[in-house]
PDB file of N, CA and C in Angstrom:
ATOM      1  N   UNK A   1     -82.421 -67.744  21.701  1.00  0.00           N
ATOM      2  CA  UNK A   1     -81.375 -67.036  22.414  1.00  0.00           C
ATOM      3  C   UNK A   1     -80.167 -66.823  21.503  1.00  0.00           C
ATOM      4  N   UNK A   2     -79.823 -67.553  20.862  1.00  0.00           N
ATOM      5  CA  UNK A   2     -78.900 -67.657  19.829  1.00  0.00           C
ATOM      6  C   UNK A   2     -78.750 -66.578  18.726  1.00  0.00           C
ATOM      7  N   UNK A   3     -80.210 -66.159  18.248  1.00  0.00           N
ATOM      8  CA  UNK A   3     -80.527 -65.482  17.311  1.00  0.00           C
ATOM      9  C   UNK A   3     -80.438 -63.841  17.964  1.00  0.00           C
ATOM     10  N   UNK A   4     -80.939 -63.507  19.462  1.00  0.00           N
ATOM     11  CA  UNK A   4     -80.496 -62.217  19.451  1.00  0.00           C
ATOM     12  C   UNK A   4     -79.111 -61.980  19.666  1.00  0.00           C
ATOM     13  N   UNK A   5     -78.401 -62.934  20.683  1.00  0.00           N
ATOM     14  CA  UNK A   5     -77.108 -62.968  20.784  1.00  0.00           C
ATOM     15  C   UNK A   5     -76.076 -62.613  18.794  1.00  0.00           C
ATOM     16  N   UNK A   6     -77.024 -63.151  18.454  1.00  0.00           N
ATOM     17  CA  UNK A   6     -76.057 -63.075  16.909  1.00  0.00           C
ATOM     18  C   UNK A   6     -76.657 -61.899  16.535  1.00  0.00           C
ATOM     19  N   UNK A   7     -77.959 -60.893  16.484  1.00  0.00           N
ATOM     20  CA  UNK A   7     -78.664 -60.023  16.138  1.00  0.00           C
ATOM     21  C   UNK A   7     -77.494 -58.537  16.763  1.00  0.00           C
ATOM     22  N   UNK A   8     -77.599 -59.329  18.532  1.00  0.00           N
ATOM     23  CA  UNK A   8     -76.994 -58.307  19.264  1.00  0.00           C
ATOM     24  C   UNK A   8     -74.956 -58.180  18.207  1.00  0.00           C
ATOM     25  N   UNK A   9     -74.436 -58.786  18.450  1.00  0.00           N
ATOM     26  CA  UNK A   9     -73.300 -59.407  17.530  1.00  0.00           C
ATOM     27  C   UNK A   9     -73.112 -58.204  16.256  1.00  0.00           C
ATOM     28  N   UNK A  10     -74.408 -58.699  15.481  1.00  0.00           N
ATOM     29  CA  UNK A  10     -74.341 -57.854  14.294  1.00  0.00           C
ATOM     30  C   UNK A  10     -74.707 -56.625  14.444  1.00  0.00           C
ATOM     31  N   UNK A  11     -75.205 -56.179  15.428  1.00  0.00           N
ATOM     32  CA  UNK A  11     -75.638 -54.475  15.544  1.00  0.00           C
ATOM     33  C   UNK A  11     -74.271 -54.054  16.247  1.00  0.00           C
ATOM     34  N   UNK A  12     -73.622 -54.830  17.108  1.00  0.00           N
ATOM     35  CA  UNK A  12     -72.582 -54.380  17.496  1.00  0.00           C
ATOM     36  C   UNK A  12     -71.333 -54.018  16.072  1.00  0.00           C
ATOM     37  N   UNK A  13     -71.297 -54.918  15.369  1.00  0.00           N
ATOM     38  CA  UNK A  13     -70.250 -54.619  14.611  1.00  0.00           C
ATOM     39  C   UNK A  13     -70.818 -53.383  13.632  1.00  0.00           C
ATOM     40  N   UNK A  14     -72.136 -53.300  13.341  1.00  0.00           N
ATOM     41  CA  UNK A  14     -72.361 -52.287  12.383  1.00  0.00           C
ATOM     42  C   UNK A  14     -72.220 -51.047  13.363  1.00  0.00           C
ATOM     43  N   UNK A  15     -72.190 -50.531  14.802  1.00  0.00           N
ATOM     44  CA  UNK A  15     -71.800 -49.429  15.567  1.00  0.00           C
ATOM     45  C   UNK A  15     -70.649 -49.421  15.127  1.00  0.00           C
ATOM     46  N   UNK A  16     -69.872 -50.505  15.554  1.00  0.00           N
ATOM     47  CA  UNK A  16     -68.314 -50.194  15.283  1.00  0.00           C
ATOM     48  C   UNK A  16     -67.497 -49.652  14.348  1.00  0.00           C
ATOM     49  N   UNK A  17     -68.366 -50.618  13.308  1.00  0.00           N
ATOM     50  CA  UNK A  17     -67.956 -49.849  11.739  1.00  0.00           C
ATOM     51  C   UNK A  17     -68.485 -48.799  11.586  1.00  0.00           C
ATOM     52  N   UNK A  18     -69.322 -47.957  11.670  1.00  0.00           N
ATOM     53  CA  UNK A  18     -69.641 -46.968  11.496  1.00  0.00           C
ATOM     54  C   UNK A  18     -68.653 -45.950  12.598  1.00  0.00           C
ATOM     55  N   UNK A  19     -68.557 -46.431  13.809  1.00  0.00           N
ATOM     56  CA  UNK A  19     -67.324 -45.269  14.783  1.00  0.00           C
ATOM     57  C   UNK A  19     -66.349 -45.448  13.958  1.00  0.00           C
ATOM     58  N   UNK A  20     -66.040 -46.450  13.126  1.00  0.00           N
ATOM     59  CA  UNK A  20     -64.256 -46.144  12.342  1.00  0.00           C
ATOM     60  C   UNK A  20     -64.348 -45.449  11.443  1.00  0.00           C
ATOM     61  N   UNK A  21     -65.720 -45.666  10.425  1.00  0.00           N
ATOM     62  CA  UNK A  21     -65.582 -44.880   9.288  1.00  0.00           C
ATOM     63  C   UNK A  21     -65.544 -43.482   9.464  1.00  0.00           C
ATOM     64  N   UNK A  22     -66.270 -43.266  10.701  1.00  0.00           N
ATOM     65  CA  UNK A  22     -66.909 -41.904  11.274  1.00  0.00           C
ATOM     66  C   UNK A  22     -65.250 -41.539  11.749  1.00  0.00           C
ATOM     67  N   UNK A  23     -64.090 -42.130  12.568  1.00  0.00           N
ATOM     68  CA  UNK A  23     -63.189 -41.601  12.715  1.00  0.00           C
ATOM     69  C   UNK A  23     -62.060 -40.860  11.819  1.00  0.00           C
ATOM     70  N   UNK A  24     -62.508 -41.973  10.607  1.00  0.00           N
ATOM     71  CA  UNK A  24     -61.793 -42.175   9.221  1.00  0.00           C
ATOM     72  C   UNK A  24     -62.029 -40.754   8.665  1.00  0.00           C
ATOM     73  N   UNK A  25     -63.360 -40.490   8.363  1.00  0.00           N
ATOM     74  CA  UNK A  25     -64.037 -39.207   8.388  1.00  0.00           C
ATOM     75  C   UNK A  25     -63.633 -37.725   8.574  1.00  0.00           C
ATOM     76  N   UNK A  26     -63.557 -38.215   9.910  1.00  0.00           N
ATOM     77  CA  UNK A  26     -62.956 -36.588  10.484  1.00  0.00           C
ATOM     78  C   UNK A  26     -61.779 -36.598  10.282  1.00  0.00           C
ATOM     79  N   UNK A  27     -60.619 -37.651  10.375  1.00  0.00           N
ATOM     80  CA  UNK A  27     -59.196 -37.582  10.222  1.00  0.00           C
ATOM     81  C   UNK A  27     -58.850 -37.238   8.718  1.00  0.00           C
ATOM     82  N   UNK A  28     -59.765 -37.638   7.739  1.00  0.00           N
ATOM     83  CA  UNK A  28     -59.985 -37.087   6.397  1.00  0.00           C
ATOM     84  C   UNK A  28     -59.788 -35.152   6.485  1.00  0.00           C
ATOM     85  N   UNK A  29     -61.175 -35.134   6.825  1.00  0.00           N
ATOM     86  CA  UNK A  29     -61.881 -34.073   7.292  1.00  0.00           C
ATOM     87  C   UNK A  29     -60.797 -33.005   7.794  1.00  0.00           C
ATOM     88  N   UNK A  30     -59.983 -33.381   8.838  1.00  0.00           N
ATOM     89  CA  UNK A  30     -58.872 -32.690   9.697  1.00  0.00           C
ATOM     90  C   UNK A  30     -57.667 -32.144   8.839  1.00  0.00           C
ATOM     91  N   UNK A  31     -57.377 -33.513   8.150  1.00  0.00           N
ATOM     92  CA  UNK A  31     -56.436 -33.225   7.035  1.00  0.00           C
ATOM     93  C   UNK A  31     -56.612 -32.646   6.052  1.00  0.00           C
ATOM     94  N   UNK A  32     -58.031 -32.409   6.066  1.00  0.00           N
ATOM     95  CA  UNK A  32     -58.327 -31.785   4.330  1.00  0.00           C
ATOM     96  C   UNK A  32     -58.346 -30.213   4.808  1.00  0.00           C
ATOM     97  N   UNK A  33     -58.640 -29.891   5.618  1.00  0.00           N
ATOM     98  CA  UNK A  33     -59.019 -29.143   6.902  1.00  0.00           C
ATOM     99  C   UNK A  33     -57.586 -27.882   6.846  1.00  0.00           C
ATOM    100  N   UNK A  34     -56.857 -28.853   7.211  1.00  0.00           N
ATOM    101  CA  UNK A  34     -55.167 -28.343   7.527  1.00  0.00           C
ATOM    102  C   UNK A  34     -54.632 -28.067   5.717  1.00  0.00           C
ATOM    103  N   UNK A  35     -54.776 -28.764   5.130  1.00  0.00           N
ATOM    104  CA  UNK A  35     -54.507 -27.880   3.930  1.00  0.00           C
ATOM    105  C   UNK A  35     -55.089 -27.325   3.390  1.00  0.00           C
ATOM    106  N   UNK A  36     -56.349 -27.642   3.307  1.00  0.00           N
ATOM    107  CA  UNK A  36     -56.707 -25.962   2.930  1.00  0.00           C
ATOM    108  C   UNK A  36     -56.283 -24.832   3.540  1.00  0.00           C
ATOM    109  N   UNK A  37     -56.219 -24.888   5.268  1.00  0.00           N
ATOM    110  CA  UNK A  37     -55.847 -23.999   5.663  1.00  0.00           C
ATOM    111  C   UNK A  37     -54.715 -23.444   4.815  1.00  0.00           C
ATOM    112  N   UNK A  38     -53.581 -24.836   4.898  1.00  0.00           N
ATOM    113  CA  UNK A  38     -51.920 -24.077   4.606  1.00  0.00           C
ATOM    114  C   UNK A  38     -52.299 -23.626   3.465  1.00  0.00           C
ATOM    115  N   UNK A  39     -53.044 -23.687   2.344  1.00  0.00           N
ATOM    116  CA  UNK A  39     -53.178 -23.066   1.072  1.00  0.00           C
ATOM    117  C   UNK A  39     -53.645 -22.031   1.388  1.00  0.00           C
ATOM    118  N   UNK A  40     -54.292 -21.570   2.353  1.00  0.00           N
ATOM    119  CA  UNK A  40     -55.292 -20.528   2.283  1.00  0.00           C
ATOM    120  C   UNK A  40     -54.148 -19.525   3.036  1.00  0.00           C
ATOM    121  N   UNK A  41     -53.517 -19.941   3.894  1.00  0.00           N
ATOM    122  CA  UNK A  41     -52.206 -18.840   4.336  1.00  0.00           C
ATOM    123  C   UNK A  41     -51.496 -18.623   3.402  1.00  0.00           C
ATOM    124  N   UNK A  42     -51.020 -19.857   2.867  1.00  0.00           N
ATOM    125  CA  UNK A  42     -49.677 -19.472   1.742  1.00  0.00           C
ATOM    126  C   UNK A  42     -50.331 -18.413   0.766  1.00  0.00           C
ATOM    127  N   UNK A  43     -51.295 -18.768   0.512  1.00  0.00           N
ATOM    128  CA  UNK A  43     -52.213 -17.697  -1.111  1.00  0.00           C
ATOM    129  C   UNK A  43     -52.453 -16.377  -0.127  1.00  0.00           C
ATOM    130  N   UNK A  44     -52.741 -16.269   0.756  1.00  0.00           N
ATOM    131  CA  UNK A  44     -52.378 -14.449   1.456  1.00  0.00           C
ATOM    132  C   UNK A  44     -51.196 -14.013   1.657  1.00  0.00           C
ATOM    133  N   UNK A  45     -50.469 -14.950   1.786  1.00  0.00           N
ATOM    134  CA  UNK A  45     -48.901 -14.514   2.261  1.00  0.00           C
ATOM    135  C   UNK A  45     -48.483 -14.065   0.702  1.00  0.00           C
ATOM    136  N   UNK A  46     -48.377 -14.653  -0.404  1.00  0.00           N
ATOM    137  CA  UNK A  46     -48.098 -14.747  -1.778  1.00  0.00           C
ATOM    138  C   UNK A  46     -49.256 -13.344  -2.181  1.00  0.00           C
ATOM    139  N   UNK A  47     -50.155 -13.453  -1.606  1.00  0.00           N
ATOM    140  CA  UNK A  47     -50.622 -11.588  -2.057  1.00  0.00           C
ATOM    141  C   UNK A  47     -50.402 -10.744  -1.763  1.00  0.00           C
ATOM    142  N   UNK A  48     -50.367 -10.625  -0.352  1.00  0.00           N
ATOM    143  CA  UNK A  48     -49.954  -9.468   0.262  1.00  0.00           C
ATOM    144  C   UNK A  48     -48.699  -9.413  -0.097  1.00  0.00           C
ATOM    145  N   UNK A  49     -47.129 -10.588  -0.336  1.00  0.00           N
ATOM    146  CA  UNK A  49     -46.042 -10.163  -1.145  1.00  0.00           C
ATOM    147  C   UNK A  49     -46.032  -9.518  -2.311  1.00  0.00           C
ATOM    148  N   UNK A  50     -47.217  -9.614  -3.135  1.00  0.00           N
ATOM    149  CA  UNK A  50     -47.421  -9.429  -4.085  1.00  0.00           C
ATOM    150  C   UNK A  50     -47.870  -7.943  -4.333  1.00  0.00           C
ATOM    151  N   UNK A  51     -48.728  -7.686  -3.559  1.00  0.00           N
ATOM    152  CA  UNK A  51     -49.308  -6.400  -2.898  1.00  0.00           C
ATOM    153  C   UNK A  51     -48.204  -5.242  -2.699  1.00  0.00           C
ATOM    154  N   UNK A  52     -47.500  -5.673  -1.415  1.00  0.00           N
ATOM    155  CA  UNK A  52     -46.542  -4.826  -1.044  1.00  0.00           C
ATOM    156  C   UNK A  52     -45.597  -4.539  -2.297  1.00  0.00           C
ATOM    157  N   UNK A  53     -44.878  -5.256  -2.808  1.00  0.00           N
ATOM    158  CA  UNK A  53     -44.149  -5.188  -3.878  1.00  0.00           C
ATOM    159  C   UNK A  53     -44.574  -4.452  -5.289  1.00  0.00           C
ATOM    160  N   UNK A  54     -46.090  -4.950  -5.327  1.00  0.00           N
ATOM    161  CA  UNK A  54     -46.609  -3.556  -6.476  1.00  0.00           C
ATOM    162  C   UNK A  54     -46.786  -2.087  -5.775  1.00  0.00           C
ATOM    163  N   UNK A  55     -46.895  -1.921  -4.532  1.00  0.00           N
ATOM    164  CA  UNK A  55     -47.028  -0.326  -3.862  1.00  0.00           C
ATOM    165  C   UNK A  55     -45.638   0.152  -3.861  1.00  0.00           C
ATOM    166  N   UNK A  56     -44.372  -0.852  -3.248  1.00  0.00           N
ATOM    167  CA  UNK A  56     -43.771  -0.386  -4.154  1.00  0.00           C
ATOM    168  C   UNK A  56     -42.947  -0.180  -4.613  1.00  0.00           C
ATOM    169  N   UNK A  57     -43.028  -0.601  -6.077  1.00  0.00           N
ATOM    170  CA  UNK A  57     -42.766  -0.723  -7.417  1.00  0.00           C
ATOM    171  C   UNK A  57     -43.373   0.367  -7.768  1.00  0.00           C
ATOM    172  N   UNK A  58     -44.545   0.708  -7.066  1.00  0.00           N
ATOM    173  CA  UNK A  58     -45.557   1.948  -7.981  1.00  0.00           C
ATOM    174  C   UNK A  58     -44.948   3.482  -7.189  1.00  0.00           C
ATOM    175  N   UNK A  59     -44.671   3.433  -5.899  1.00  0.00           N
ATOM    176  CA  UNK A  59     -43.901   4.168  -5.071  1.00  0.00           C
ATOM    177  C   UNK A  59     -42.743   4.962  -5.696  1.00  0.00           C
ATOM    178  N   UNK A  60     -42.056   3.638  -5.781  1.00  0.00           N
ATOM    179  CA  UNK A  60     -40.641   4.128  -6.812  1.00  0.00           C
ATOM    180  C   UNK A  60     -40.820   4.452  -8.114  1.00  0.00           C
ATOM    181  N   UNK A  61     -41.144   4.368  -8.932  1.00  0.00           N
ATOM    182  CA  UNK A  61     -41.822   4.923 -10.171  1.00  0.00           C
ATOM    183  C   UNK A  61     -42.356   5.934 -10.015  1.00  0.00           C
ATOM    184  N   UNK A  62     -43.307   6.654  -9.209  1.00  0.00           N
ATOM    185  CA  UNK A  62     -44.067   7.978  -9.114  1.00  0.00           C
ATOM    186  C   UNK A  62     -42.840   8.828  -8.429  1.00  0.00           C
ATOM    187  N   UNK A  63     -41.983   8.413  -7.350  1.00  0.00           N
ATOM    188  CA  UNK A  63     -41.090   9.339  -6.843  1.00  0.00           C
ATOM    189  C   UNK A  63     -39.660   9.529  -7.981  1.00  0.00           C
ATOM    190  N   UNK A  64     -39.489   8.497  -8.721  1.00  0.00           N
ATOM    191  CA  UNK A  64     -38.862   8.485  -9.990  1.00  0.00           C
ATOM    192  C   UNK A  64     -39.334  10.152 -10.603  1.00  0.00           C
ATOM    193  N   UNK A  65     -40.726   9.859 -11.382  1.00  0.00           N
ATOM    194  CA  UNK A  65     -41.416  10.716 -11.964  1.00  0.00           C
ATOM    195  C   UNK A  65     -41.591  12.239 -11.196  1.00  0.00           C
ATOM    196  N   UNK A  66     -41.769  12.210 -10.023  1.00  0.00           N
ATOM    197  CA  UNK A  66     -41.461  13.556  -9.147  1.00  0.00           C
ATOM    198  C   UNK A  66     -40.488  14.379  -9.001  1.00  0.00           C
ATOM    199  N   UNK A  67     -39.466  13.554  -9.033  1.00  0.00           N
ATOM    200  CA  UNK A  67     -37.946  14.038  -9.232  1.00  0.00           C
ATOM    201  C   UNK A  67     -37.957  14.643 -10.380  1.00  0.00           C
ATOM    202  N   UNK A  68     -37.886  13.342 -11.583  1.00  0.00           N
ATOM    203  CA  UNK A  68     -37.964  14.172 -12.934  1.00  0.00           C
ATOM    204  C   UNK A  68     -38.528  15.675 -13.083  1.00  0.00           C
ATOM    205  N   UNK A  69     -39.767  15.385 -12.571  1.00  0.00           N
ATOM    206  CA  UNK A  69     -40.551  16.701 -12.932  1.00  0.00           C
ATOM    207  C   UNK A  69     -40.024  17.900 -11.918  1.00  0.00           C
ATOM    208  N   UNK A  70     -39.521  18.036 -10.763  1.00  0.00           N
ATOM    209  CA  UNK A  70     -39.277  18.663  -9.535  1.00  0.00           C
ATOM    210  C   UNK A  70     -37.920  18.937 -10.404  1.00  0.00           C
ATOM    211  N   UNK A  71     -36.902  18.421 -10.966  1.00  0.00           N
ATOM    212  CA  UNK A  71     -35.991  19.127 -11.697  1.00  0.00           C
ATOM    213  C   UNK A  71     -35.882  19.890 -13.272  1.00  0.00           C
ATOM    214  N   UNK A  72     -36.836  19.092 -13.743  1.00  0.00           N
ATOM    215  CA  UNK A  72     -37.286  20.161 -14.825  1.00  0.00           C
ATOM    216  C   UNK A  72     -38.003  21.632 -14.429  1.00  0.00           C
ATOM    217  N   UNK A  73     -38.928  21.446 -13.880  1.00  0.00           N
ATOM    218  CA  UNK A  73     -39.138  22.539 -13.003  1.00  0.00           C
ATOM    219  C   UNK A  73     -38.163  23.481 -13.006  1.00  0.00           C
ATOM    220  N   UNK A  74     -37.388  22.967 -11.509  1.00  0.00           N
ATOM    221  CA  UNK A  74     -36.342  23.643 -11.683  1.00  0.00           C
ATOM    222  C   UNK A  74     -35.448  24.405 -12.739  1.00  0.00           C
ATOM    223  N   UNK A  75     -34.688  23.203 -12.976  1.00  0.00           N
ATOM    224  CA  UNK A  75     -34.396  23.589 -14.359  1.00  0.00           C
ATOM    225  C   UNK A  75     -34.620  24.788 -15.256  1.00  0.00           C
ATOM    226  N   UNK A  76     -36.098  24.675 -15.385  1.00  0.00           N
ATOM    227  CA  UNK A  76     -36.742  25.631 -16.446  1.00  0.00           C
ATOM    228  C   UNK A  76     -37.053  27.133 -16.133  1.00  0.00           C
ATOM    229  N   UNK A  77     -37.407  27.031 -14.851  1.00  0.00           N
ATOM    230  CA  UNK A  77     -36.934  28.384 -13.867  1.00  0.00           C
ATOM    231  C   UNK A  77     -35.950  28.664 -14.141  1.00  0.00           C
ATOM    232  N   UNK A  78     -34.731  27.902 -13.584  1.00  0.00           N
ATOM    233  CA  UNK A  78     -33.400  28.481 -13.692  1.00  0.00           C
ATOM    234  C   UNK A  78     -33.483  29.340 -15.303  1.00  0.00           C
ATOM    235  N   UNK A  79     -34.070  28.597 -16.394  1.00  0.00           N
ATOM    236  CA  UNK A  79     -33.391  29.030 -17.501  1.00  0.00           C
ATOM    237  C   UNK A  79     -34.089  30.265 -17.638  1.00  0.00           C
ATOM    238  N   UNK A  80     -35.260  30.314 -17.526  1.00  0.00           N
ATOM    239  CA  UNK A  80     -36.593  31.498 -17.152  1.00  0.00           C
ATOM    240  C   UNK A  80     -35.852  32.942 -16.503  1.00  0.00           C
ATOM    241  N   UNK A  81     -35.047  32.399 -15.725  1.00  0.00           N
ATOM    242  CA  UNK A  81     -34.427  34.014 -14.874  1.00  0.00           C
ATOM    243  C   UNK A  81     -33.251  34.237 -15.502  1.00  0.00           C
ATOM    244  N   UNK A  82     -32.800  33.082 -16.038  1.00  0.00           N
ATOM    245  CA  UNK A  82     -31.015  33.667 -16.717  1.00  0.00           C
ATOM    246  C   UNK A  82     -30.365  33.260 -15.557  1.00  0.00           C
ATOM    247  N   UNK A  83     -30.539  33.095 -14.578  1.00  0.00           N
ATOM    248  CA  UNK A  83     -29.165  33.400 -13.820  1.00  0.00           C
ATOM    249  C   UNK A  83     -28.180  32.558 -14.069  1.00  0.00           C
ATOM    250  N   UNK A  84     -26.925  32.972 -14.229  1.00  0.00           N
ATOM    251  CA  UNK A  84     -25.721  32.357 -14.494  1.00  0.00           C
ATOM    252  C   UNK A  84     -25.307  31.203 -13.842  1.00  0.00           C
ATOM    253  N   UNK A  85     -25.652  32.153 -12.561  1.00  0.00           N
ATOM    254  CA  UNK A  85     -24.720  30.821 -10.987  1.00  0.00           C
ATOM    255  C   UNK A  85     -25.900  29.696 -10.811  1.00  0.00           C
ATOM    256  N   UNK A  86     -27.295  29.925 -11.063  1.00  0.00           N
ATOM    257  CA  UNK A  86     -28.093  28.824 -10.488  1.00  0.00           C
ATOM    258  C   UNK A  86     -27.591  27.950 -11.721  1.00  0.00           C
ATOM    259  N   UNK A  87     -27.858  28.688 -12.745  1.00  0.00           N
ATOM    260  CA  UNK A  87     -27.940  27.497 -14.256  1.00  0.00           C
ATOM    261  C   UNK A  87     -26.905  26.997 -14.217  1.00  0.00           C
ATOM    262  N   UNK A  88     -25.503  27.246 -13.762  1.00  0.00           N
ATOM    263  CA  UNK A  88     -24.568  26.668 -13.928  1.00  0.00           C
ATOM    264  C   UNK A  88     -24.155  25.251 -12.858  1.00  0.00           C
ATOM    265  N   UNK A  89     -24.887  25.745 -11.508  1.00  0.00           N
ATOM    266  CA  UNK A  89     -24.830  24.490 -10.761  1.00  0.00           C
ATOM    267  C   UNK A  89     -25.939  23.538 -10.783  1.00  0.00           C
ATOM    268  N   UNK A  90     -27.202  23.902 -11.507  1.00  0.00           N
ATOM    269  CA  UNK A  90     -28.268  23.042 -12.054  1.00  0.00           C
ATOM    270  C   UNK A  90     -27.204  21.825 -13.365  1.00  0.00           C
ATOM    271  N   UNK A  91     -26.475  22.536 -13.874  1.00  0.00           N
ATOM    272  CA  UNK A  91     -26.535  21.800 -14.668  1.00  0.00           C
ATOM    273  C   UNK A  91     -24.913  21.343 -14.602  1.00  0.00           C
ATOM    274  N   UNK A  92     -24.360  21.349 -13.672  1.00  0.00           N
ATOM    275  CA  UNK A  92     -23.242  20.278 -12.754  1.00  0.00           C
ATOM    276  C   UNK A  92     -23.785  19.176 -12.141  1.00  0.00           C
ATOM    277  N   UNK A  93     -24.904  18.981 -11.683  1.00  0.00           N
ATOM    278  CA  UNK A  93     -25.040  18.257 -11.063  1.00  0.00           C
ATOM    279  C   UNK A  93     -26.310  17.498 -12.324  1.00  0.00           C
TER     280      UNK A  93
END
């Protein structure tokens, strides 16, 4: 009687230990869980900043370059016809 009582004893504690490690586990698990997550938000948030900011950066640069060209254009017309009054306020401003 002694011997299952101590049998029973020792199977009990090896359940037990195993429910803690097993709790230990997932609370690992949970936490490892949650940062990856927060890494995995922060690293989209940090691209898509990254993202937006090169469209634009690239935005302003091409409408930069549009202008340029949209007044040379101009410009070169103006000089193309002669006219006095356009060329003269083309090139006031």
């Amino acid at each position: 009687m002694n011997l299952i009582a101590y049998f029973l004893f020792f199977v009990k504690e090896i359940i037990v230990y195993a429910v803690q490690w097993l709790q230990k586990f997932t609370d690992y698990a949970v936490q490892w869980l949650h940062k990856f997550t927060d890494y995995d938000v922060q690293w989209l948030q940090k691209f898509t900043d990254y993202a937006v900011q090169w469209f634009i950066d690239y935005a302003v640069q091409w409408l930069q370059k549009f202008t340029e060209y949209a007044v040379w254009l101009r410009r070169s017309d103006a000089i193309r016809k002669r006219d006095g009054i356009e060329l003269a306020i083309i090139l006031i401003h």
